[in-house]
C-alpha atoms as a PDB file:
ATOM      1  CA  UNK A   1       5.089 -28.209   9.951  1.00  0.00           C
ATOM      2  CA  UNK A   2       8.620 -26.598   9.413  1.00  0.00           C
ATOM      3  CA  UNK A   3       8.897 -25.048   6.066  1.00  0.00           C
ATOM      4  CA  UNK A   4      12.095 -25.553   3.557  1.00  0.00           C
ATOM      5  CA  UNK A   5      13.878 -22.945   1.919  1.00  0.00           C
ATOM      6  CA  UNK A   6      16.691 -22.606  -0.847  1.00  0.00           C
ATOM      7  CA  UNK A   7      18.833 -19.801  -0.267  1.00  0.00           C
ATOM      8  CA  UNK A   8      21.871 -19.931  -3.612  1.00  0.00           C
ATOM      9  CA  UNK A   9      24.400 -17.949  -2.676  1.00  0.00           C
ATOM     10  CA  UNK A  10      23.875 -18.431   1.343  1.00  0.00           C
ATOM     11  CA  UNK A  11      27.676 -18.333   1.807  1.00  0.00           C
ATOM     12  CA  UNK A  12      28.198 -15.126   2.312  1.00  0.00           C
ATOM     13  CA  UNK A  13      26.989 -10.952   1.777  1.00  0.00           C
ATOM     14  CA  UNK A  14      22.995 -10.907   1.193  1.00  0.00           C
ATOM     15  CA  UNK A  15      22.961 -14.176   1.340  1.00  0.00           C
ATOM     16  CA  UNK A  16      24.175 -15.012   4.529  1.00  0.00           C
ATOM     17  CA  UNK A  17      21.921 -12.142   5.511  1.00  0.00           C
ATOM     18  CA  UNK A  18      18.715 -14.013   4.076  1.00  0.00           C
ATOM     19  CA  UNK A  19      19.204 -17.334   5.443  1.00  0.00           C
ATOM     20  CA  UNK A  20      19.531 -15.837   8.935  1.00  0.00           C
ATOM     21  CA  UNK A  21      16.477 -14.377   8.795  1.00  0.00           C
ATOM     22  CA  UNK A  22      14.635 -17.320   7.376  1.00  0.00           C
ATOM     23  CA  UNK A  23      16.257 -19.446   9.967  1.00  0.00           C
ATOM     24  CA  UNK A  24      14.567 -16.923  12.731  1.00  0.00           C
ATOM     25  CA  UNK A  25      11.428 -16.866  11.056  1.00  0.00           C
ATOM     26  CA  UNK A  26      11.610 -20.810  11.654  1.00  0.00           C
ATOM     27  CA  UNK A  27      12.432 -22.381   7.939  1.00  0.00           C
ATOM     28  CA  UNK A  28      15.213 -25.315   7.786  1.00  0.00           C
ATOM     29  CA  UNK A  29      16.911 -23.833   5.280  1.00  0.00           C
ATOM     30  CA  UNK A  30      19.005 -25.258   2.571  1.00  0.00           C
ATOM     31  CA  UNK A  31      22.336 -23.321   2.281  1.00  0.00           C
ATOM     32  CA  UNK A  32      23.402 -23.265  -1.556  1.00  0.00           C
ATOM     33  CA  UNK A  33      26.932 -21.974  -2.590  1.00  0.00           C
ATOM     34  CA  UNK A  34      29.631 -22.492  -5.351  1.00  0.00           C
ATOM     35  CA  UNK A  35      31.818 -22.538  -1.715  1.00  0.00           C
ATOM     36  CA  UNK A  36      29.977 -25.561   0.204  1.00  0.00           C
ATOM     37  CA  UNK A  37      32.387 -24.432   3.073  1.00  0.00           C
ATOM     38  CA  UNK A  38      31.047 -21.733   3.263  1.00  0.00           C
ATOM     39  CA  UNK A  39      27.398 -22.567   2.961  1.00  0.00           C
ATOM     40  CA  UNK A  40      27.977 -25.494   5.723  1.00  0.00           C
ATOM     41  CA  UNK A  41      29.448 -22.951   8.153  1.00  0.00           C
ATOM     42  CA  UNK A  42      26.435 -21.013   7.926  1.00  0.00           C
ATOM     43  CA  UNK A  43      23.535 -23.199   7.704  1.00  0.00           C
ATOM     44  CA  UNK A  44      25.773 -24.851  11.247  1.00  0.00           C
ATOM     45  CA  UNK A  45      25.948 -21.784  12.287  1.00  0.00           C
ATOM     46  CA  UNK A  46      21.501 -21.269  11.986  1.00  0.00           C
ATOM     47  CA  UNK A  47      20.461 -24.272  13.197  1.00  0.00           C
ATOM     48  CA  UNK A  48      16.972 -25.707  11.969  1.00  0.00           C
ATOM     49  CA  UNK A  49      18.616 -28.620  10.789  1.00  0.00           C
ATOM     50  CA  UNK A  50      19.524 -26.104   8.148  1.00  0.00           C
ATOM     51  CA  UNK A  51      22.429 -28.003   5.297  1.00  0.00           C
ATOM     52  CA  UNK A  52      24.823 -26.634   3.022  1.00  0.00           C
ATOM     53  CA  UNK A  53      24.895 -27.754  -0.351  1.00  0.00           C
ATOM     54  CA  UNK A  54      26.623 -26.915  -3.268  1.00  0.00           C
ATOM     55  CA  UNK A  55      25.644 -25.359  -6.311  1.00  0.00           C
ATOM     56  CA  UNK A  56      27.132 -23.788  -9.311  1.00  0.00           C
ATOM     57  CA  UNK A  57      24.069 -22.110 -10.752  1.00  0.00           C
ATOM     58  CA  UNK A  58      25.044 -21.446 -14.592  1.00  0.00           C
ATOM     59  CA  UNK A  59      24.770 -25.244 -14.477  1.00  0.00           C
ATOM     60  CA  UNK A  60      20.993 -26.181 -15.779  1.00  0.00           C
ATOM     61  CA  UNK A  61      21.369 -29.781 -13.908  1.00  0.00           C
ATOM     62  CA  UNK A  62      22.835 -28.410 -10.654  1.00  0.00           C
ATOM     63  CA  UNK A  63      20.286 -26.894  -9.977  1.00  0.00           C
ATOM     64  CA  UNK A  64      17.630 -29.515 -10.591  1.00  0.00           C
ATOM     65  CA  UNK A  65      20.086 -31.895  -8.773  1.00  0.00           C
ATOM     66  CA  UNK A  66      19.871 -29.164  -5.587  1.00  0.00           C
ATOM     67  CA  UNK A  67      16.431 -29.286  -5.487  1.00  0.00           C
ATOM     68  CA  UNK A  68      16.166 -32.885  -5.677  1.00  0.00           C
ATOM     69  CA  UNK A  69      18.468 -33.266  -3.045  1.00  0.00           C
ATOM     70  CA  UNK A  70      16.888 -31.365  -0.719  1.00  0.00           C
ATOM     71  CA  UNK A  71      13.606 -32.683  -1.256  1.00  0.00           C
ATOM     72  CA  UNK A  72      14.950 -36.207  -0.542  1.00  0.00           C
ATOM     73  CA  UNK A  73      16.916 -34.681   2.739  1.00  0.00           C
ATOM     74  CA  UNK A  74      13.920 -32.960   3.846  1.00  0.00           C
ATOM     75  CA  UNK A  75      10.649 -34.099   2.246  1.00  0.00           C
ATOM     76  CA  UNK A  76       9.396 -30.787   0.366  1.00  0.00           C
ATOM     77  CA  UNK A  77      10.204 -27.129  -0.933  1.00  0.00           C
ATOM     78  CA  UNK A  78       8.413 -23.904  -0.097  1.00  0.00           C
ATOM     79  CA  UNK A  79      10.767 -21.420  -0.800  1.00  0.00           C
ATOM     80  CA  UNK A  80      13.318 -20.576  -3.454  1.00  0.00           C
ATOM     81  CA  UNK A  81      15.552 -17.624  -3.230  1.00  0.00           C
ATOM     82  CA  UNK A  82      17.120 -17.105  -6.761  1.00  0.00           C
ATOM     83  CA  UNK A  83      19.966 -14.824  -4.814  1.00  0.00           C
ATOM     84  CA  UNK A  84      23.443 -15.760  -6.442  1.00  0.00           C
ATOM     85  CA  UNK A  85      24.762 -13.596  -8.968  1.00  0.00           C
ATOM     86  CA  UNK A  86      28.077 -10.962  -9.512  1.00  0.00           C
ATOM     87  CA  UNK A  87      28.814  -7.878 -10.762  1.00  0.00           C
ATOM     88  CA  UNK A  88      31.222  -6.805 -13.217  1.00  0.00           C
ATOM     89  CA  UNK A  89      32.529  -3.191 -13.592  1.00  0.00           C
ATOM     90  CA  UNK A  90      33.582  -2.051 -17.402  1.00  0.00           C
ATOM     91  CA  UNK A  91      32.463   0.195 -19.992  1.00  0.00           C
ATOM     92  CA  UNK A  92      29.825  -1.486 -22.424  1.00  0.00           C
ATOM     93  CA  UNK A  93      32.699  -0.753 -24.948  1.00  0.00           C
ATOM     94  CA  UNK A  94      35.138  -2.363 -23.343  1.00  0.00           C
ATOM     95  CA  UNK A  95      33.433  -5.740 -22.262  1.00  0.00           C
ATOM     96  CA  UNK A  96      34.680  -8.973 -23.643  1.00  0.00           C
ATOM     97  CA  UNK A  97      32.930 -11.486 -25.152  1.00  0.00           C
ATOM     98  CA  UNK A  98      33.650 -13.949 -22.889  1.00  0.00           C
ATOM     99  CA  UNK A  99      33.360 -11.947 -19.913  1.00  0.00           C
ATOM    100  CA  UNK A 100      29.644 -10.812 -21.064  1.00  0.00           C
ATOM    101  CA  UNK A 101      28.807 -14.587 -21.496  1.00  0.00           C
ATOM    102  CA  UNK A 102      29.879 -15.271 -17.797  1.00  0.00           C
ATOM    103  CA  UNK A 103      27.429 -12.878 -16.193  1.00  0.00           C
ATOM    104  CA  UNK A 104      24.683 -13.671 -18.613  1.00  0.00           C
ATOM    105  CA  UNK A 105      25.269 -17.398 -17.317  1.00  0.00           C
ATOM    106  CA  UNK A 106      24.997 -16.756 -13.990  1.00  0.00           C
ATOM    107  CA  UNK A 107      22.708 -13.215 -13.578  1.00  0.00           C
ATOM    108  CA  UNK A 108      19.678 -14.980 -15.832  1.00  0.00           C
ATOM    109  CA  UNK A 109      20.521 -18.239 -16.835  1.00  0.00           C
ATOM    110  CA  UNK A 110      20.599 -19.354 -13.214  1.00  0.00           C
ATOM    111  CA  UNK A 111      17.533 -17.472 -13.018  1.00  0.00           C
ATOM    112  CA  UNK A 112      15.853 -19.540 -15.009  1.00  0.00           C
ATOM    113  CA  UNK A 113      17.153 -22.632 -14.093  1.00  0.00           C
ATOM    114  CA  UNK A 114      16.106 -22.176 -10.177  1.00  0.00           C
ATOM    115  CA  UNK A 115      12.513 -20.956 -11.310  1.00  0.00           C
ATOM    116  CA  UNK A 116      12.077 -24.014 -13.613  1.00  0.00           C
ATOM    117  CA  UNK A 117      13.545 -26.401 -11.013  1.00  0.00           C
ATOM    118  CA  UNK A 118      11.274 -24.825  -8.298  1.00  0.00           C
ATOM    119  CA  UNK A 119       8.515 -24.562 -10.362  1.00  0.00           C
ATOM    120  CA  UNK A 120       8.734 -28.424 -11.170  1.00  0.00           C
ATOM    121  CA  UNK A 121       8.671 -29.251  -7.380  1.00  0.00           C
ATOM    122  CA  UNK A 122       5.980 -27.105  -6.628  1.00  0.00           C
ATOM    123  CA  UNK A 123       3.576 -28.156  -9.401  1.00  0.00           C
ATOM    124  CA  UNK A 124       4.362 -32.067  -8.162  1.00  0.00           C
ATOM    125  CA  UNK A 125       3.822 -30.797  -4.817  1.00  0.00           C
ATOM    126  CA  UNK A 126       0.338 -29.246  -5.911  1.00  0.00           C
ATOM    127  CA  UNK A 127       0.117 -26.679  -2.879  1.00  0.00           C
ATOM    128  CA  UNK A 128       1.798 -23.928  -4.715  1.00  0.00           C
ATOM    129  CA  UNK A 129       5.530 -21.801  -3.527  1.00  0.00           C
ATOM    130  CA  UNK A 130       7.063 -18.901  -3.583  1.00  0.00           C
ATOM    131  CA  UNK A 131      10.227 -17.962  -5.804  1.00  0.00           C
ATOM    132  CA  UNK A 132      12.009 -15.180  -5.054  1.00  0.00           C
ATOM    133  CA  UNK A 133      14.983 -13.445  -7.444  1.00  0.00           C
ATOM    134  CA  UNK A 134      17.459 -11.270  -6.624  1.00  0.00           C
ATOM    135  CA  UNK A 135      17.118  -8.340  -8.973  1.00  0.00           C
ATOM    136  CA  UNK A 136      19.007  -4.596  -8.326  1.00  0.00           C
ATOM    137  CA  UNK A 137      18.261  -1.086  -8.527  1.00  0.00           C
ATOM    138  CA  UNK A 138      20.451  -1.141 -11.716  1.00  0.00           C
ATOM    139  CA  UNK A 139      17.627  -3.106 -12.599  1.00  0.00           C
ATOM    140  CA  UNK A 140      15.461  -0.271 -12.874  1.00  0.00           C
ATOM    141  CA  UNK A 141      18.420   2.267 -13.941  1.00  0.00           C
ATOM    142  CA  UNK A 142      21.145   1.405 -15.451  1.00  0.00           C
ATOM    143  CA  UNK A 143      24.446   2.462 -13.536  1.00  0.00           C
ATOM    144  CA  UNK A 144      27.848   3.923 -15.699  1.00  0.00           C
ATOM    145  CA  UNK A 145      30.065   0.880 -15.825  1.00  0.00           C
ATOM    146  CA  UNK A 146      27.882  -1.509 -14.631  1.00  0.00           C
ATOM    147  CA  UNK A 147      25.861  -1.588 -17.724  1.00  0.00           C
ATOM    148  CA  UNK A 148      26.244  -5.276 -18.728  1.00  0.00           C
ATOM    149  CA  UNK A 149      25.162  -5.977 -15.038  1.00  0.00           C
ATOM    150  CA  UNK A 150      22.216  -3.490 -15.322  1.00  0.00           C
ATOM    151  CA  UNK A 151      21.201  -5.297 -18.516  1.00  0.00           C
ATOM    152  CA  UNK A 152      20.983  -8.865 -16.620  1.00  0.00           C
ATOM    153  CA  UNK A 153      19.058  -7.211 -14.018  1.00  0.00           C
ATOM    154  CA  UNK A 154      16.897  -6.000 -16.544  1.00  0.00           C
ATOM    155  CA  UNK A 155      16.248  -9.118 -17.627  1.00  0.00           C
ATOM    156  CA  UNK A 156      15.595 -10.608 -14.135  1.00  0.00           C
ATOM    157  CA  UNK A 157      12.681  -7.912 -13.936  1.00  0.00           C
ATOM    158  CA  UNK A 158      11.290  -9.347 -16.870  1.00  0.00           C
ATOM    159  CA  UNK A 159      11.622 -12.936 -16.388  1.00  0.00           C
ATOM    160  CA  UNK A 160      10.403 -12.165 -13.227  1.00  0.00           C
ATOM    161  CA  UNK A 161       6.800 -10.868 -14.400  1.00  0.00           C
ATOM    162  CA  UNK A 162       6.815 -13.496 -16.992  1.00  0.00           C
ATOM    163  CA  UNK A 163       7.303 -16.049 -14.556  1.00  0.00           C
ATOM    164  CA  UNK A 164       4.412 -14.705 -11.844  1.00  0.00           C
ATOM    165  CA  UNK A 165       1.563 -14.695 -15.177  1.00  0.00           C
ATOM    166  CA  UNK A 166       2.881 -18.346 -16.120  1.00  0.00           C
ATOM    167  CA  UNK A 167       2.697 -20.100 -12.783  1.00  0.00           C
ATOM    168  CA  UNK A 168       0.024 -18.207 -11.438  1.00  0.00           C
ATOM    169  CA  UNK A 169      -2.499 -20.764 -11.896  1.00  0.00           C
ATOM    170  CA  UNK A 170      -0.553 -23.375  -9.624  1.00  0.00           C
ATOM    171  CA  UNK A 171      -0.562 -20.933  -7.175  1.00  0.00           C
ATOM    172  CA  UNK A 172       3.213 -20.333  -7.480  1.00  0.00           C
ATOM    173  CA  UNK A 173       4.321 -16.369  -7.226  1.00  0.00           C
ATOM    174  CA  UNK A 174       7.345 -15.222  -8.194  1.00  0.00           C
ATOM    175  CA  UNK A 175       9.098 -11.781  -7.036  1.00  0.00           C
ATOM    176  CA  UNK A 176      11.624  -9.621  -6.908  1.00  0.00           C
ATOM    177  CA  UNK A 177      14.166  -7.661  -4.034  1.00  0.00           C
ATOM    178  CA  UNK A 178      16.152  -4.845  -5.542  1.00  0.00           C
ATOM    179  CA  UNK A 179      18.469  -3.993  -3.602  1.00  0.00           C
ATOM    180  CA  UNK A 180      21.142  -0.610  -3.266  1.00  0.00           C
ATOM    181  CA  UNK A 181      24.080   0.337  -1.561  1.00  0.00           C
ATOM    182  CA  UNK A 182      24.745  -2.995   0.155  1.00  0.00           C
ATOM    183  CA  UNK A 183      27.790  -3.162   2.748  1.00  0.00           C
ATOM    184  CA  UNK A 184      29.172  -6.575   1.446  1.00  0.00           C
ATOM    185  CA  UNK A 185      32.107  -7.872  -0.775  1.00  0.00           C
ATOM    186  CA  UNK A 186      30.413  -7.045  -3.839  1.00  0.00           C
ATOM    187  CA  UNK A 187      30.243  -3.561  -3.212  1.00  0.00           C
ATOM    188  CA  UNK A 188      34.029  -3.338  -1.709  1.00  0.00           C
ATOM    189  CA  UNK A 189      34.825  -5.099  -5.010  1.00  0.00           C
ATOM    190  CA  UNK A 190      32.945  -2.636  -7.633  1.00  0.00           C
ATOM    191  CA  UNK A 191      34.639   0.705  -5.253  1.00  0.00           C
ATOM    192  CA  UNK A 192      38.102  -0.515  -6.088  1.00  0.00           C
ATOM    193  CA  UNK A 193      37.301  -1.137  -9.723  1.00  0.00           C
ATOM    194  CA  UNK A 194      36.105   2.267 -10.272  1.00  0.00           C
ATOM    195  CA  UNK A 195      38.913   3.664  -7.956  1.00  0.00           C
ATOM    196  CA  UNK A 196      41.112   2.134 -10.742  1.00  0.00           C
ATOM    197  CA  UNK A 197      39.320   3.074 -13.750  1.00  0.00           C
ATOM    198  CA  UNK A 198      39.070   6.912 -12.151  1.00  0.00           C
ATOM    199  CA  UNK A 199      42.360   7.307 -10.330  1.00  0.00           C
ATOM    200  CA  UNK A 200      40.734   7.785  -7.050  1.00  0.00           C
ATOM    201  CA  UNK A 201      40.638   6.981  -3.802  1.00  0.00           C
ATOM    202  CA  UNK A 202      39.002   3.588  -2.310  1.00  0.00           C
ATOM    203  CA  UNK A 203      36.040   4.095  -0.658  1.00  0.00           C
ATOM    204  CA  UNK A 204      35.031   7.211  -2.505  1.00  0.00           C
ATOM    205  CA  UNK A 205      32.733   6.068  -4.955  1.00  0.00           C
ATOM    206  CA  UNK A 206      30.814   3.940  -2.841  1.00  0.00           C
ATOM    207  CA  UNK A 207      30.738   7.214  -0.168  1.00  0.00           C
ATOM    208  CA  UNK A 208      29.210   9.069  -3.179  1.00  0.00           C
ATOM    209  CA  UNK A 209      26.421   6.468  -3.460  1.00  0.00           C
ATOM    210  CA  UNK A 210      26.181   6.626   0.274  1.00  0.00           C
ATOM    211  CA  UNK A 211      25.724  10.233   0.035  1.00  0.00           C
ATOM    212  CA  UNK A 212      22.897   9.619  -2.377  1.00  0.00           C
ATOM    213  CA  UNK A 213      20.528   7.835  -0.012  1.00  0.00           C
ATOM    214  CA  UNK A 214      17.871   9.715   1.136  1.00  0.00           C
ATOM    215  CA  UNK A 215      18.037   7.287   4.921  1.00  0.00           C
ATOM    216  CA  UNK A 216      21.597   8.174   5.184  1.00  0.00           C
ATOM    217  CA  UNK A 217      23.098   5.368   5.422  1.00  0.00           C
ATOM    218  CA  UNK A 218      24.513   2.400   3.647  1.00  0.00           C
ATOM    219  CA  UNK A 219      22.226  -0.389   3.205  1.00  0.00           C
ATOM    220  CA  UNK A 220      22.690  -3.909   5.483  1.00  0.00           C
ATOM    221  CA  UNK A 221      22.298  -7.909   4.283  1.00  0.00           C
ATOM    222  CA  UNK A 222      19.461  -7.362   7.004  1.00  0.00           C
ATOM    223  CA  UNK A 223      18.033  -4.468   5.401  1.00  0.00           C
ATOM    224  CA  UNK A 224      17.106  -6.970   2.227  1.00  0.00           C
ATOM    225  CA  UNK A 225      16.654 -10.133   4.038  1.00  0.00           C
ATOM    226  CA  UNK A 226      13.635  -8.459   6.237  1.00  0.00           C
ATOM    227  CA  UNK A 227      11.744  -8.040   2.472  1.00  0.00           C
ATOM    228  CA  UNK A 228      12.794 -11.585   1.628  1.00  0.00           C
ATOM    229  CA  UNK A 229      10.998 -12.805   5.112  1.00  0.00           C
ATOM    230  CA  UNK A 230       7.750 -10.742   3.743  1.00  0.00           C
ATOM    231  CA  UNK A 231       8.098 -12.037   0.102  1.00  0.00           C
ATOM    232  CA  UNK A 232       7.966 -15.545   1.636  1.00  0.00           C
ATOM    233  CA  UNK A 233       5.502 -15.527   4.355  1.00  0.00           C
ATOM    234  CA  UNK A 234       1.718 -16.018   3.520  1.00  0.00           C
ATOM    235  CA  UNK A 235       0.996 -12.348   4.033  1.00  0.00           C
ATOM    236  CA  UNK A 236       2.347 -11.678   0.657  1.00  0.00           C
ATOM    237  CA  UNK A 237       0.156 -14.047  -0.915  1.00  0.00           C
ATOM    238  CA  UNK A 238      -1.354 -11.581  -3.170  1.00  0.00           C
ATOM    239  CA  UNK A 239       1.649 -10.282  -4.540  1.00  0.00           C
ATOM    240  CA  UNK A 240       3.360 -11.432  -7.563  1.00  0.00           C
ATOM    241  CA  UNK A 241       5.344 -10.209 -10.490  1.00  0.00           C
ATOM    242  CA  UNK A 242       6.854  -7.491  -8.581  1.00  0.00           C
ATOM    243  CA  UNK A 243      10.233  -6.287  -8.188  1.00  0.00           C
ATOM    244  CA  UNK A 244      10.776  -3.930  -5.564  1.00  0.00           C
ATOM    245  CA  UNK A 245      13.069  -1.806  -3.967  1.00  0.00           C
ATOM    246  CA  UNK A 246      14.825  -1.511  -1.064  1.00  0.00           C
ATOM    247  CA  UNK A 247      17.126   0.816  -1.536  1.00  0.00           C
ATOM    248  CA  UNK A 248      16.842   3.065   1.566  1.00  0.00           C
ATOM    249  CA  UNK A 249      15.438   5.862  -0.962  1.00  0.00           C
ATOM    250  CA  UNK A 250      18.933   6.301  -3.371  1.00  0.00           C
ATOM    251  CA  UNK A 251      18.960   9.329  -5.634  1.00  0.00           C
ATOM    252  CA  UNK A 252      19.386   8.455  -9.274  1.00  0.00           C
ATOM    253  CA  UNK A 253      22.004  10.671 -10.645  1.00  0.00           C
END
């Protein structure tokens, strides 16, 4: 039987990345963006019968509306990749109200609401799931100007381990990938931020993270979807509450 995954923010960067892979390991895989564009062109783009859908997840009943809709288009859930989220880049002192409220709403609050719409489906279902949430190495050390971001990562570690202990008993595990250095928008957009803020350059922060990595290199969508494949096969059936790295070994400065 062809298993169903959720990927939220499959339009594009890490993503795109992770749906890919799930689509070669042989899941139908429903492609969730704020851009449904975007998310059609790459669940077409996959194959598996693979849909996009869209999905703005600060929105509590989006969310339970995605999952509903994909259960009616394709019959059950098995996978849910929590993997939408941005970054913002200014000093703790600096950050607005309204700006801290905005990544708060989408880093955890659509956090939640994907594990409590997932976790609904999978207790009706009664054969268990995996959930799977996008967390950061900033979620295990904060980074200068990224604090407010580090802080919602932060909190996706912890809702994270909370999670695994509460749904353990239907079988339901919930994890964590943490990525680095990625090579995606997201990254081009937080260089030129600090480029401002420091007078320098684009492209020479993110070559002094680069630098930092003890593989050399700057880390690929591929690079995190290949731990998203392991988190949600049956061979890591015994692990939950984790968040983990993959980070191509960075050096904390």
């Amino acid at each position: 039987m062809v298993k169903v995954a959720v990927v939220t923010g499959g339009g594009q960067g890490i993503g795109e990345g992770i749906v890919k892979q799930l689509a070669s390991d042989g899941f139908t895989v429903a492609v969730a963006d704020l851009n449904k564009d975007n998310a059609t062109k790459v669940a077409e783009e996959v194959g598996n019968e693979s849909k996009g859908y869209y999905v703005d997840i600060s929105n509590h009943d989006d969310m339970f509306k995605l999952v509903d809709d994909v259960v009616r288009d394709f019959g059950q859930l098995d996978v849910f990749v929590n993997n939408a989220g941005i970054a913002q880049i200014a000093a703790i002192v600096d950050a607005k109200p309204e700006e801290i409220t905005k990544i708060f709403n989408i880093n955890v609050n659509g956090t939640i609401y994907g594990i409590q719409a997932a976790a609904k489906q999978f207790k009706k279902q009664g054969k268990g799931g995996k959930i799977i949430n996008a967390c950061s190495i900033a979620g295990h050390q904060a980074v200068e100007l990224l604090g407010i971001y580090s802080a919602t990562k932060f909190a996706v570690r912890g809702i994270t381990q909370a999670a695994a202990k509460e749904l353990a008993k239907d079988k339901i595990t919930v994890n964590a990938y943490c990525p680095g250095i990625v090579l995606t928008p997201m990254w081009d957009q937080i260089d030129a931020a600090m480029a401002k803020i420091y007078d320098r350059p684009l492209g020479e922060t993110k070559q002094e993270y680069i630098d930092g990595i003890a593989l050399g290199r700057g880390e690929e969508p591929a690079d995190v979807a290949n731990l998203v494949s392991f988190l949600a096969d049956e061979k890591s059936n015994y692990i939950t509450g984790q968040s983990i790295l993959v980070d191509g070994g960075i050096n904390y400065v």
